[in-house]
PDB file of N, CA and C in Angstrom:
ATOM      1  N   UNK A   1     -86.017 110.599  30.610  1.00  0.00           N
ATOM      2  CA  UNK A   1     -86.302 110.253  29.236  1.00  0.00           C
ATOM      3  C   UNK A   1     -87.677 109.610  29.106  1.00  0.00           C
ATOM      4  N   UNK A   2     -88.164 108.752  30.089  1.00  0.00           N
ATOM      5  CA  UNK A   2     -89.531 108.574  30.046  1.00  0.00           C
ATOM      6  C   UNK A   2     -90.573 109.397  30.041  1.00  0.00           C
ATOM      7  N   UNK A   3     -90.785 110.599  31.004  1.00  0.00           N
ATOM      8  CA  UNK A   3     -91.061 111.057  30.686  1.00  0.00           C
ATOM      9  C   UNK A   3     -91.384 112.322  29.456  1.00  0.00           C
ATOM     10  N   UNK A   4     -90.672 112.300  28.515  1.00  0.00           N
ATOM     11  CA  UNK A   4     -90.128 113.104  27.316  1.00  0.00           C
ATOM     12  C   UNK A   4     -90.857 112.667  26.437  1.00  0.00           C
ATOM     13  N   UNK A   5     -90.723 111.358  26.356  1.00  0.00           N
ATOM     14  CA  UNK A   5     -91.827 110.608  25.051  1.00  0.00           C
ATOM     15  C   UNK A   5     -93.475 110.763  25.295  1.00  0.00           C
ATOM     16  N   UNK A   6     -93.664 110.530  26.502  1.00  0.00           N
ATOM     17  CA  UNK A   6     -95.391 110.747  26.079  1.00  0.00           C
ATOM     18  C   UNK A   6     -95.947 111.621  26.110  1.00  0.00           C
ATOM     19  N   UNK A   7     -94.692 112.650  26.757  1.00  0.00           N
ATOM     20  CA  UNK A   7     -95.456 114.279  26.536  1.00  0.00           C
ATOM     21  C   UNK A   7     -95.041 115.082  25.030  1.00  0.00           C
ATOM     22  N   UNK A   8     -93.738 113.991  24.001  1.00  0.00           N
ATOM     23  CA  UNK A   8     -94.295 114.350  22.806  1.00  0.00           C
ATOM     24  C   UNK A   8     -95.234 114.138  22.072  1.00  0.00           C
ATOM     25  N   UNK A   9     -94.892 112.451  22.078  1.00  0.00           N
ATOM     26  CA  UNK A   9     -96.507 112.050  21.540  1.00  0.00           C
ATOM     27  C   UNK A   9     -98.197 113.325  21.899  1.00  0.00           C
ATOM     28  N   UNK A  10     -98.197 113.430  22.856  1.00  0.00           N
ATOM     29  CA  UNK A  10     -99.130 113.713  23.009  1.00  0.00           C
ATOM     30  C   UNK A  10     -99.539 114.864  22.476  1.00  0.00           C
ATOM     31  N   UNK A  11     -98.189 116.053  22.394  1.00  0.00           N
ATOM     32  CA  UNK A  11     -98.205 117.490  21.966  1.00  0.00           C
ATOM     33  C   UNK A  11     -97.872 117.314  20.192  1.00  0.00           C
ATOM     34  N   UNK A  12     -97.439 116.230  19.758  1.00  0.00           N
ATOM     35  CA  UNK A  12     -97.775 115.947  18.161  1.00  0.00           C
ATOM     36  C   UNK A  12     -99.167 115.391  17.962  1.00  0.00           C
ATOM     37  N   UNK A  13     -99.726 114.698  18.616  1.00  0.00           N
ATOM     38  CA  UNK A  13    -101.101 114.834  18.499  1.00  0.00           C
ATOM     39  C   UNK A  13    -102.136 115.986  18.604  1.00  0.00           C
ATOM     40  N   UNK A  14    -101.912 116.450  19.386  1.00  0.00           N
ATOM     41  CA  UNK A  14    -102.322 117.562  19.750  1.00  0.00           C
ATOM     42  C   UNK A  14    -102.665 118.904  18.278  1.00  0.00           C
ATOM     43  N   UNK A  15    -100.988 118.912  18.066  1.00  0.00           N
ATOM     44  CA  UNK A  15    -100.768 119.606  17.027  1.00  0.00           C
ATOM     45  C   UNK A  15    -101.269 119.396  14.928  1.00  0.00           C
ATOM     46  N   UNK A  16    -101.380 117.766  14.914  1.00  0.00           N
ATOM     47  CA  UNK A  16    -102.108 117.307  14.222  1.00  0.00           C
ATOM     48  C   UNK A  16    -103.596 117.448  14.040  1.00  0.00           C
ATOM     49  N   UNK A  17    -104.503 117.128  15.555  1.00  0.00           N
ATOM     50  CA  UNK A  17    -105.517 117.188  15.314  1.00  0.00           C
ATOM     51  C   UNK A  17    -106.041 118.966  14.754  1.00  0.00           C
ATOM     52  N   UNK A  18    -105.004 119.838  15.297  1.00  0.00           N
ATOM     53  CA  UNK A  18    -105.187 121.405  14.963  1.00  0.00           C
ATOM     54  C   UNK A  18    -104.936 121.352  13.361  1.00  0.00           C
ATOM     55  N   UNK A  19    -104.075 121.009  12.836  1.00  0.00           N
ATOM     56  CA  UNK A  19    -104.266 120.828  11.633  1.00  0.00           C
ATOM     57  C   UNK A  19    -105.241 120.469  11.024  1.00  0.00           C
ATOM     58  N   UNK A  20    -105.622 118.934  11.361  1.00  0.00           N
ATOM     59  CA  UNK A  20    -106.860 118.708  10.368  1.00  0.00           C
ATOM     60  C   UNK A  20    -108.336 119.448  10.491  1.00  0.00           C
ATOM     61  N   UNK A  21    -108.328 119.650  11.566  1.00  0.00           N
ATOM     62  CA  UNK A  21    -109.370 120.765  11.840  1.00  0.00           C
ATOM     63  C   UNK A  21    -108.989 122.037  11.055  1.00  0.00           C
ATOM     64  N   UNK A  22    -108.629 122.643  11.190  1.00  0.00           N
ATOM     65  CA  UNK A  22    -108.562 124.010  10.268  1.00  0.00           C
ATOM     66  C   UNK A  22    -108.331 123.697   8.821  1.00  0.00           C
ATOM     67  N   UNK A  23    -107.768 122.650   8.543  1.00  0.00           N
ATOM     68  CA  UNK A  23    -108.016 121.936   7.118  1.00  0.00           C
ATOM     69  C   UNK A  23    -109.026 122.077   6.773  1.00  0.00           C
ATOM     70  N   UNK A  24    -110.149 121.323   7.263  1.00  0.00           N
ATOM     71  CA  UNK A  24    -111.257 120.932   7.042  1.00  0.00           C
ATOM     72  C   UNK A  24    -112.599 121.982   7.337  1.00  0.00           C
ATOM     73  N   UNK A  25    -112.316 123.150   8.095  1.00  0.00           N
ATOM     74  CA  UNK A  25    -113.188 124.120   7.911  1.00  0.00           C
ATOM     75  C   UNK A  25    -113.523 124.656   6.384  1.00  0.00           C
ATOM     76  N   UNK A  26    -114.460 125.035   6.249  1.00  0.00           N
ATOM     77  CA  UNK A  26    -114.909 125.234   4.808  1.00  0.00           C
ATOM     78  C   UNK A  26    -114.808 126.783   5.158  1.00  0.00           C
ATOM     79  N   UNK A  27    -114.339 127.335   4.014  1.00  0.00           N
ATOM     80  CA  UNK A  27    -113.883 128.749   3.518  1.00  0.00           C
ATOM     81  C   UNK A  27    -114.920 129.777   4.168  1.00  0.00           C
ATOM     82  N   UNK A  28    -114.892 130.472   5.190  1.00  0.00           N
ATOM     83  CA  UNK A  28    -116.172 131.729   5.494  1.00  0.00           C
ATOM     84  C   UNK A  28    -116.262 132.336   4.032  1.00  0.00           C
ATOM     85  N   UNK A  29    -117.574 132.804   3.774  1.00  0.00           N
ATOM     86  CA  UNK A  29    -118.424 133.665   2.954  1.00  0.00           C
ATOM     87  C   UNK A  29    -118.913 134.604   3.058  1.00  0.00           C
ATOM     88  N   UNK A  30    -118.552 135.837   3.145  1.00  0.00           N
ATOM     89  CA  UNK A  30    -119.441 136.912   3.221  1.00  0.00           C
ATOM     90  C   UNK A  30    -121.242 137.146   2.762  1.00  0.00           C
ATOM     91  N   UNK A  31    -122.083 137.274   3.870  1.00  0.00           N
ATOM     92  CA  UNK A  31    -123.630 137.409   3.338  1.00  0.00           C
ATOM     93  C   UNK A  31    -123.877 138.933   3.048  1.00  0.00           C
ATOM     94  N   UNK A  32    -123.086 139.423   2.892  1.00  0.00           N
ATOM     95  CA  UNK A  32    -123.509 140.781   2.497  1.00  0.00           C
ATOM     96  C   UNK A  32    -122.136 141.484   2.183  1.00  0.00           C
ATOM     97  N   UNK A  33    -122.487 142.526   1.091  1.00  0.00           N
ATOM     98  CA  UNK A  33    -121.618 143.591   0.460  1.00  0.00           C
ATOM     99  C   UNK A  33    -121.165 144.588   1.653  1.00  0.00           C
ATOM    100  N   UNK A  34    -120.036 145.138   1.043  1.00  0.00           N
ATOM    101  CA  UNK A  34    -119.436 146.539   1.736  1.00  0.00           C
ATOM    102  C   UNK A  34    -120.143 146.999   1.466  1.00  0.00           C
ATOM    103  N   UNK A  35    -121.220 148.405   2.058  1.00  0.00           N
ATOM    104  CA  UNK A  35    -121.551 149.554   1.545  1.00  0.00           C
ATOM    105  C   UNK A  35    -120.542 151.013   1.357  1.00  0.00           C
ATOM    106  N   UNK A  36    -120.769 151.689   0.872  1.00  0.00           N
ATOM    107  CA  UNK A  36    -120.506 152.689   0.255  1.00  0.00           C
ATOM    108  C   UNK A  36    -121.632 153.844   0.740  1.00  0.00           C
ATOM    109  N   UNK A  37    -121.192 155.216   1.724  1.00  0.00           N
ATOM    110  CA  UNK A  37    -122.253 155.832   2.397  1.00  0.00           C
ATOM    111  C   UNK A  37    -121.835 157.456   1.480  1.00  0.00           C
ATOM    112  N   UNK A  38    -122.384 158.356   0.581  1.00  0.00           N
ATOM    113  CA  UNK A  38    -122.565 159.284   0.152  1.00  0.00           C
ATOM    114  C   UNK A  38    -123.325 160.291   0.878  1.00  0.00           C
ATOM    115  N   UNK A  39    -122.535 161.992   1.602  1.00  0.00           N
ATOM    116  CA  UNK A  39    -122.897 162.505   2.448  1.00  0.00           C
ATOM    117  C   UNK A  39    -123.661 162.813   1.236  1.00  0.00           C
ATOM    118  N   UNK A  40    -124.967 163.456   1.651  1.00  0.00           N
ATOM    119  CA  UNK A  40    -126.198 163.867   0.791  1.00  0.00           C
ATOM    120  C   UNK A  40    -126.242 165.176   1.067  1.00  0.00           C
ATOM    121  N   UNK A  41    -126.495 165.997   2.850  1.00  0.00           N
ATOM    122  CA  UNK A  41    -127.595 167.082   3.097  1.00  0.00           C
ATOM    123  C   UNK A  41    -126.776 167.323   4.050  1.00  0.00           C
ATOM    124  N   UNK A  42    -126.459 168.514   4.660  1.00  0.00           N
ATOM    125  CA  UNK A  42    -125.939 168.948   5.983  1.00  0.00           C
ATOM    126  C   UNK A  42    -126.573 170.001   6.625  1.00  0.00           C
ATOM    127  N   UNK A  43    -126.719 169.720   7.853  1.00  0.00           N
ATOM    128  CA  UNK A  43    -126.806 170.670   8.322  1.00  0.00           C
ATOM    129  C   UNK A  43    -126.705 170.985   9.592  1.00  0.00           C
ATOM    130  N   UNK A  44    -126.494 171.937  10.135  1.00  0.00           N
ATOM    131  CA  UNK A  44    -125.783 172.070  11.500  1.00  0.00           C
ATOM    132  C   UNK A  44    -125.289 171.636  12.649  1.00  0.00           C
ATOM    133  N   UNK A  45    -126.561 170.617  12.842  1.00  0.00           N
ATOM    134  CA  UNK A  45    -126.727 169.887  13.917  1.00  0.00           C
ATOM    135  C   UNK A  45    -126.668 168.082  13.536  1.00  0.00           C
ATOM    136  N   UNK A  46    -126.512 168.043  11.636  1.00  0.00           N
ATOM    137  CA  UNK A  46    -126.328 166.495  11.825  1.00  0.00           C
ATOM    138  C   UNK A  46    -126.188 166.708   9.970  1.00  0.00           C
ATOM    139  N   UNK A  47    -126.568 165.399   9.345  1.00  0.00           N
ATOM    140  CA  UNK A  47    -125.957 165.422   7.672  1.00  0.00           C
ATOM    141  C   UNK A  47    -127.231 164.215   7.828  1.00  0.00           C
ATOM    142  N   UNK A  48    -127.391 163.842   6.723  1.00  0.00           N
ATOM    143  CA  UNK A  48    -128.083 162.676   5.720  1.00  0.00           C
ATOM    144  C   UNK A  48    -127.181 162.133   4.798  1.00  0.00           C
ATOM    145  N   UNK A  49    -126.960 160.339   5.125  1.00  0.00           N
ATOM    146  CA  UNK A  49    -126.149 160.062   3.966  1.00  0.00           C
ATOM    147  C   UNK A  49    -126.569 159.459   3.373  1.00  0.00           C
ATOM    148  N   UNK A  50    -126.613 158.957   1.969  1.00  0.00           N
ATOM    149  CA  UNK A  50    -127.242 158.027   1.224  1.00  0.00           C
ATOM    150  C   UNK A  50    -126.585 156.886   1.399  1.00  0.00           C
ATOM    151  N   UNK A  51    -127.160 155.660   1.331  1.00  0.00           N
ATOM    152  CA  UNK A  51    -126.164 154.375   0.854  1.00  0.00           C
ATOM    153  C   UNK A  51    -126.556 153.197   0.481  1.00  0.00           C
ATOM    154  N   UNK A  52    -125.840 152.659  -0.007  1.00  0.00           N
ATOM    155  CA  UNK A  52    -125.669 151.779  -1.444  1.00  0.00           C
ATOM    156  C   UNK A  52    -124.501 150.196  -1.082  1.00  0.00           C
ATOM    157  N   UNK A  53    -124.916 149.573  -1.568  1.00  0.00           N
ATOM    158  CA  UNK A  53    -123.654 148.421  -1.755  1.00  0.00           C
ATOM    159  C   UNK A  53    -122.739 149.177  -2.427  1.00  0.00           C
ATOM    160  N   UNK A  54    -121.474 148.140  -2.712  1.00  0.00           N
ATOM    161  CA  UNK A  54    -120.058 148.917  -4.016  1.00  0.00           C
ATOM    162  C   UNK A  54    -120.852 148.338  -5.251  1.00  0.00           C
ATOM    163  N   UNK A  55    -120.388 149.504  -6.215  1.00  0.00           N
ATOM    164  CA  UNK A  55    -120.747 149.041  -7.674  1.00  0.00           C
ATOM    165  C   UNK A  55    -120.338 147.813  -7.914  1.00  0.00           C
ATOM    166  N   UNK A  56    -121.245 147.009  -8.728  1.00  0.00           N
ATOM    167  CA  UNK A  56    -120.669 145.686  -8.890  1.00  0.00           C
ATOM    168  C   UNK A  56    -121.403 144.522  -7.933  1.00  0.00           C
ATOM    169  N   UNK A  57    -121.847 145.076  -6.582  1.00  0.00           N
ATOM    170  CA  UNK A  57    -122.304 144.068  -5.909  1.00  0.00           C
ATOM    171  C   UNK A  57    -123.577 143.307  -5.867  1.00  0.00           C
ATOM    172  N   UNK A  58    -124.162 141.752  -5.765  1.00  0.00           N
ATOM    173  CA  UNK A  58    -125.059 141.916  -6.215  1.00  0.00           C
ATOM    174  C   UNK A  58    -125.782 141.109  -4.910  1.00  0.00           C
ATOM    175  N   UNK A  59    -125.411 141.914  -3.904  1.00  0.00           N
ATOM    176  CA  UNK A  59    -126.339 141.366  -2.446  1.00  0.00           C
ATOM    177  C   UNK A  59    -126.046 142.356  -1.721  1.00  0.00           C
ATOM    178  N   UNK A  60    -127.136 142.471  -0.971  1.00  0.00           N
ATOM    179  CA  UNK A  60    -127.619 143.295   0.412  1.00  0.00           C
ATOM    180  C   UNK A  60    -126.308 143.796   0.763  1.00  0.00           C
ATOM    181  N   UNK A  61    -126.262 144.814   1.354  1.00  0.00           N
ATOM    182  CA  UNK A  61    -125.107 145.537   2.830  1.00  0.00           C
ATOM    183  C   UNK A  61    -125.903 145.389   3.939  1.00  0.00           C
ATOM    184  N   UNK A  62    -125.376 145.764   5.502  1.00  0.00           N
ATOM    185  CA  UNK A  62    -126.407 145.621   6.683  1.00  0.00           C
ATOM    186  C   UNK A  62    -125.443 146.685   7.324  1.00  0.00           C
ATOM    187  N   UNK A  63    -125.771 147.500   7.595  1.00  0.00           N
ATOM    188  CA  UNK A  63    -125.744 148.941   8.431  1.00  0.00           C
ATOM    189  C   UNK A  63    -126.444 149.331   9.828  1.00  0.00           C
ATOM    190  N   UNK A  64    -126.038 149.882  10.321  1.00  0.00           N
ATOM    191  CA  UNK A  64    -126.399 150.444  11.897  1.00  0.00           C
ATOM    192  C   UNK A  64    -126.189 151.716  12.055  1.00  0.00           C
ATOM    193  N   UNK A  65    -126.882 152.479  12.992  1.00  0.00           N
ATOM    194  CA  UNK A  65    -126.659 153.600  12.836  1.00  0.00           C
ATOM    195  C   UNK A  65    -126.081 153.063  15.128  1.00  0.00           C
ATOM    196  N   UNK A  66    -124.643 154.337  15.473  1.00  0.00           N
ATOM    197  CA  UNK A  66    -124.420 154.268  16.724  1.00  0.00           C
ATOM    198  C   UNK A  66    -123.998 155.694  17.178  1.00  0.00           C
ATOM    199  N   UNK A  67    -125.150 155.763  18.190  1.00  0.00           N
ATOM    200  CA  UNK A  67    -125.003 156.749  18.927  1.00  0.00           C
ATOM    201  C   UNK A  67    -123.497 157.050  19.517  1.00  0.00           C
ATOM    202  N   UNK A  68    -122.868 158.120  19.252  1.00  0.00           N
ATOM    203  CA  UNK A  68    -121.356 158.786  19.652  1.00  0.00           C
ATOM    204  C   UNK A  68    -121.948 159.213  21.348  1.00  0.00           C
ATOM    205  N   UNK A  69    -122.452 159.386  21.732  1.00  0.00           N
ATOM    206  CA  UNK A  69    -122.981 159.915  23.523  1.00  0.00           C
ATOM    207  C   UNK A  69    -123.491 158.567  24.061  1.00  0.00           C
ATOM    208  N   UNK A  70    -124.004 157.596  23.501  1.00  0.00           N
ATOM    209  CA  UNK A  70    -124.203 156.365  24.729  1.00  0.00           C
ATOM    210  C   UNK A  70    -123.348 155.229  24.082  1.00  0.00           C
ATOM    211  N   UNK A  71    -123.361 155.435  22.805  1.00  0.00           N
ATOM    212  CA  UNK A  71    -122.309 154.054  21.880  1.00  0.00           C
ATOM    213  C   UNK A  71    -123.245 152.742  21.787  1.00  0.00           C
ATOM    214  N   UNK A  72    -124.316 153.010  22.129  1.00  0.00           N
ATOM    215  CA  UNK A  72    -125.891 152.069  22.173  1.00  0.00           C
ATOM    216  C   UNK A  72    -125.993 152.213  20.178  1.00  0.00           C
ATOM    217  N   UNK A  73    -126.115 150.678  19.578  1.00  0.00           N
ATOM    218  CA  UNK A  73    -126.855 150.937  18.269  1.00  0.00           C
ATOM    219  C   UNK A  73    -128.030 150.478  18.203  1.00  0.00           C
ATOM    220  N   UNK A  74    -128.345 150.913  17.418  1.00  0.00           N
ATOM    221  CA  UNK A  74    -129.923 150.944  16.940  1.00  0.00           C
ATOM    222  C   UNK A  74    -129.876 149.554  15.891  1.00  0.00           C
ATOM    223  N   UNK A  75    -131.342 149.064  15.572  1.00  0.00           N
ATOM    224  CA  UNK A  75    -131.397 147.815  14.813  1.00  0.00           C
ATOM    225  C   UNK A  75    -130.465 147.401  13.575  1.00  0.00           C
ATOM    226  N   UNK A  76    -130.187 146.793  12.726  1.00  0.00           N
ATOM    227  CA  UNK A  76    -129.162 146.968  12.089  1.00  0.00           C
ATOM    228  C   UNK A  76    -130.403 147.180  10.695  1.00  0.00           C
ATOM    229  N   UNK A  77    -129.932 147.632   9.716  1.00  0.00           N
ATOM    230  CA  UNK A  77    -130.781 147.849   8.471  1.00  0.00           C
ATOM    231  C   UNK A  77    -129.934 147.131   7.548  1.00  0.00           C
ATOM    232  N   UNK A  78    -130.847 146.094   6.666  1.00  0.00           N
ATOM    233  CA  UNK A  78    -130.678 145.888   5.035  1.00  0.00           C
ATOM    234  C   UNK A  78    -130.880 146.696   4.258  1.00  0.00           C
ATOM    235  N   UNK A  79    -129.469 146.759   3.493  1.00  0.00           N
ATOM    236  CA  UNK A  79    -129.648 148.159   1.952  1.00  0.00           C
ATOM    237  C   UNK A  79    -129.654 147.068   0.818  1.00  0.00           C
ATOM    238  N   UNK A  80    -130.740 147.381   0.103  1.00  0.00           N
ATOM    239  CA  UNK A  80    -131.029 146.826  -1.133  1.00  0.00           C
ATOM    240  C   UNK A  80    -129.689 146.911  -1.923  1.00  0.00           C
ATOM    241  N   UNK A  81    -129.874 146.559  -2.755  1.00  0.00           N
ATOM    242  CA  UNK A  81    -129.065 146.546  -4.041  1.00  0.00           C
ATOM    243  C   UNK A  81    -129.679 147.269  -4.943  1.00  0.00           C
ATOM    244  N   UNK A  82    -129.487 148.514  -5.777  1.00  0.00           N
ATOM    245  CA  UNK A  82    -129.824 149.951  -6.328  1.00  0.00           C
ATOM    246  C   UNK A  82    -130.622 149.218  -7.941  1.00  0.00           C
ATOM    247  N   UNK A  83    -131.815 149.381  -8.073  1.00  0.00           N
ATOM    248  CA  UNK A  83    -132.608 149.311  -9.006  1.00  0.00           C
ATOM    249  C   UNK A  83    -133.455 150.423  -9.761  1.00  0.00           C
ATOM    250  N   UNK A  84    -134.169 150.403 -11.167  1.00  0.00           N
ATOM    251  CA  UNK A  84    -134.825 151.299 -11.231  1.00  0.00           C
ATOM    252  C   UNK A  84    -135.683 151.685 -10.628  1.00  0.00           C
ATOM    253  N   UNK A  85    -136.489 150.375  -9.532  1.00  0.00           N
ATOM    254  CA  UNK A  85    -137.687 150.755  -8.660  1.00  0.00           C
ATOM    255  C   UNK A  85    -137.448 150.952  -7.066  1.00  0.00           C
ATOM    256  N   UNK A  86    -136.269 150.951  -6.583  1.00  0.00           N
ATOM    257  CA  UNK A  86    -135.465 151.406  -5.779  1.00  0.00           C
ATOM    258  C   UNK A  86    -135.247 152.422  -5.256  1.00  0.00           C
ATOM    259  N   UNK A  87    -135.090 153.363  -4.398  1.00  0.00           N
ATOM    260  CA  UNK A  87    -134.235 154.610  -4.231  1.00  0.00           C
ATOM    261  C   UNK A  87    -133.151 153.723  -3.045  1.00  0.00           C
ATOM    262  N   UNK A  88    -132.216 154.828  -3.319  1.00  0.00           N
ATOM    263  CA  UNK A  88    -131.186 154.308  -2.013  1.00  0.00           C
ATOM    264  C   UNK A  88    -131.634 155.090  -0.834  1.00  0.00           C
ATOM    265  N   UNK A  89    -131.495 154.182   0.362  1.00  0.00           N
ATOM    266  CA  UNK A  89    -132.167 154.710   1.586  1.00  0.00           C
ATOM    267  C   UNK A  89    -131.160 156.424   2.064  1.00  0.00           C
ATOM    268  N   UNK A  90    -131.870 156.842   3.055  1.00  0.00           N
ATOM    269  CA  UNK A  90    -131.417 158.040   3.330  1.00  0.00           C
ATOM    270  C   UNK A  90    -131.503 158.223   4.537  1.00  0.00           C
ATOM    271  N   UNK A  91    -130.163 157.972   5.387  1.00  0.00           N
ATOM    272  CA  UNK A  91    -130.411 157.708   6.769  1.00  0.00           C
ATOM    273  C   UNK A  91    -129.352 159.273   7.132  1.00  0.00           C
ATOM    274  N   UNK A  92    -130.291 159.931   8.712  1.00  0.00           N
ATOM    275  CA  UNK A  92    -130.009 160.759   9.022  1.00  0.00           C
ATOM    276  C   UNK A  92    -129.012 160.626  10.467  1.00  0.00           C
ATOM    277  N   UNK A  93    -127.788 160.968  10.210  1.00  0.00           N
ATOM    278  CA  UNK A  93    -126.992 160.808  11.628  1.00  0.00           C
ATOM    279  C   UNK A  93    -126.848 162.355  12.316  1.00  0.00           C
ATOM    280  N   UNK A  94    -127.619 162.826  13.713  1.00  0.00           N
ATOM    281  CA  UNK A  94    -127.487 163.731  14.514  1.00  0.00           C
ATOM    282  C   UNK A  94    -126.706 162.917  15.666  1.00  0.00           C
ATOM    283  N   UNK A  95    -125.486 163.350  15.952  1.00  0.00           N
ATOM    284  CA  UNK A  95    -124.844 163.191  17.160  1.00  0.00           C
ATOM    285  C   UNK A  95    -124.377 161.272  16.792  1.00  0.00           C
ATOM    286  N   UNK A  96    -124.391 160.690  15.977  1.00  0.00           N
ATOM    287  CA  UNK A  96    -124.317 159.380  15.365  1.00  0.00           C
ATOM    288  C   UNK A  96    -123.468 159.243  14.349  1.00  0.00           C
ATOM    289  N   UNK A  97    -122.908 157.486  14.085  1.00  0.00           N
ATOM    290  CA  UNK A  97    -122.109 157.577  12.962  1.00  0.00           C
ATOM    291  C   UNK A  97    -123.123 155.913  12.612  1.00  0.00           C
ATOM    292  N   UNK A  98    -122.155 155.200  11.084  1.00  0.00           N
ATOM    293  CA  UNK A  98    -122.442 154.208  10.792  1.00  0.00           C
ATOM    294  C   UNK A  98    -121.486 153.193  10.686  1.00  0.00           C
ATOM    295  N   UNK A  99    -121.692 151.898  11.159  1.00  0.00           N
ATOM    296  CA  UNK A  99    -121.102 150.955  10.839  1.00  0.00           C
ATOM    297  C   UNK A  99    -121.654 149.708  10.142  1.00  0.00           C
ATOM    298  N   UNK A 100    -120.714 148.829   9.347  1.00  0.00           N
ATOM    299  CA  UNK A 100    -121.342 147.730   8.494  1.00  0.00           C
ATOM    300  C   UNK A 100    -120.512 146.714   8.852  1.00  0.00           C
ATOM    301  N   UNK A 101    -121.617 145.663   8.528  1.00  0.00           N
ATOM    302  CA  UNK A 101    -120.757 144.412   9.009  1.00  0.00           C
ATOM    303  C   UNK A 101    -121.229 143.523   7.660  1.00  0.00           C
ATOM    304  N   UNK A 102    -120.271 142.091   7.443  1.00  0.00           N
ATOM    305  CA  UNK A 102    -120.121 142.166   5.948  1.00  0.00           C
ATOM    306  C   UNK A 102    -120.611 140.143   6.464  1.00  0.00           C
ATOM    307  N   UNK A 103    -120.362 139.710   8.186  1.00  0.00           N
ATOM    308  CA  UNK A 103    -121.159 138.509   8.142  1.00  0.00           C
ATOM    309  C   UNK A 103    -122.152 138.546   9.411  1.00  0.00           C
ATOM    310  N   UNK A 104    -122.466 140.052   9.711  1.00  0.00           N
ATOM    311  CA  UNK A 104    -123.641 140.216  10.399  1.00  0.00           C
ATOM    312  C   UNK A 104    -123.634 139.982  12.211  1.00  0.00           C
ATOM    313  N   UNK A 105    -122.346 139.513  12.204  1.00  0.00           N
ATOM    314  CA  UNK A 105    -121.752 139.499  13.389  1.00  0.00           C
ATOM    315  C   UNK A 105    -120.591 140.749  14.045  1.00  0.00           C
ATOM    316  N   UNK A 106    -119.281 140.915  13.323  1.00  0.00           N
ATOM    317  CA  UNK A 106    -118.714 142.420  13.477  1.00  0.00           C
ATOM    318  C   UNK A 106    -118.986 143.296  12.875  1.00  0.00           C
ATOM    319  N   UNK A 107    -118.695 143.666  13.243  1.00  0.00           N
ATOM    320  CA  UNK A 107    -118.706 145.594  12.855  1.00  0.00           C
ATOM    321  C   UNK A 107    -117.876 146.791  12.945  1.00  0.00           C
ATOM    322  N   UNK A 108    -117.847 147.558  11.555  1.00  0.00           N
ATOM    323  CA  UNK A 108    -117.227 148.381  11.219  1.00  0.00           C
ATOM    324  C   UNK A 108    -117.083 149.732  11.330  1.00  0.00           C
ATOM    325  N   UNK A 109    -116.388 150.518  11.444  1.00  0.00           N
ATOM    326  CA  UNK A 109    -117.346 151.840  10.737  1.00  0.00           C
ATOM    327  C   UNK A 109    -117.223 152.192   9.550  1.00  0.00           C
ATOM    328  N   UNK A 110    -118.286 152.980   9.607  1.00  0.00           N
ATOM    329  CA  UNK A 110    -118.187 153.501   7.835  1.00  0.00           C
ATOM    330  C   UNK A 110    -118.171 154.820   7.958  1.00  0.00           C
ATOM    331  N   UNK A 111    -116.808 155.578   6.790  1.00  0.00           N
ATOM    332  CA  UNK A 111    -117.075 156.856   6.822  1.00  0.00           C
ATOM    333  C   UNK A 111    -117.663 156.918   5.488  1.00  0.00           C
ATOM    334  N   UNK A 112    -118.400 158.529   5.712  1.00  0.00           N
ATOM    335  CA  UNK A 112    -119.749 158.724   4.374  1.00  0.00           C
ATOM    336  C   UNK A 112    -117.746 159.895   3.417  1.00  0.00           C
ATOM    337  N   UNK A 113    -118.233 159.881   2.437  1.00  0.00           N
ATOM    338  CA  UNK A 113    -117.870 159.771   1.661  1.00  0.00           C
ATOM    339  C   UNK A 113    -118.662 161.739   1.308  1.00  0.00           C
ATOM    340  N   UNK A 114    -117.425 162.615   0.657  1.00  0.00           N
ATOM    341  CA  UNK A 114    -117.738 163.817   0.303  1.00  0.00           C
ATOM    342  C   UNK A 114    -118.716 163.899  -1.011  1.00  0.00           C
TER     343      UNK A 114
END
């Protein structure tokens, strides 16, 4: 019985301090929009997709383009948010797909859209 008590105490402490900690984390925020990828151009050997944040959004997406044969990605790209002085970018995937990540740390994939 002696031993019983200070190894509760200790595992209700334990379990408290986990509480107030995750209490007290402040809410994650997304720094960037979902994009939305529109196949544009095809052709044999690869497609062009356009892409865009979701309607409605009013901050950046961040995209990558990853090689399907080494699975190596390439730098990640900022997509504007669609203006009159704007075009939406037009990225070409041969042998590649895209993924987005929404706090710049994971990553997704994205399928382009018919």
């Amino acid at each position: 019985m002696k031993h019983v008590l200070p190894a509760a105490l200790i595992l209700g402490a334990a379990s408290a301090a986990a509480i107030l900690s995750t209490a007290s984390a402040p809410p994650t925020r997304t720094a960037y929009c979902q994009p939305v990828a529109y196949r544009d151009y095809e052709v044999v050997f690869g497609r062009s997709v356009l892409v865009r944040p979701v309607p409605g959004c009013t901050r950046p997406s961040l995209v990558r383009k990853v090689s399907n044969l080494s699975g190596l990605p390439e730098a990640p790209q900022e997509i504007p948010v669609p203006s009159p002085n704007t075009f939406l970018p037009r990225i070409w995937l041969f042998v590649s797909h895209l993924e987005y990540s929404l706090d710049g740390h994971g990553w997704t994939y994205l399928r382009a859209l018919p």
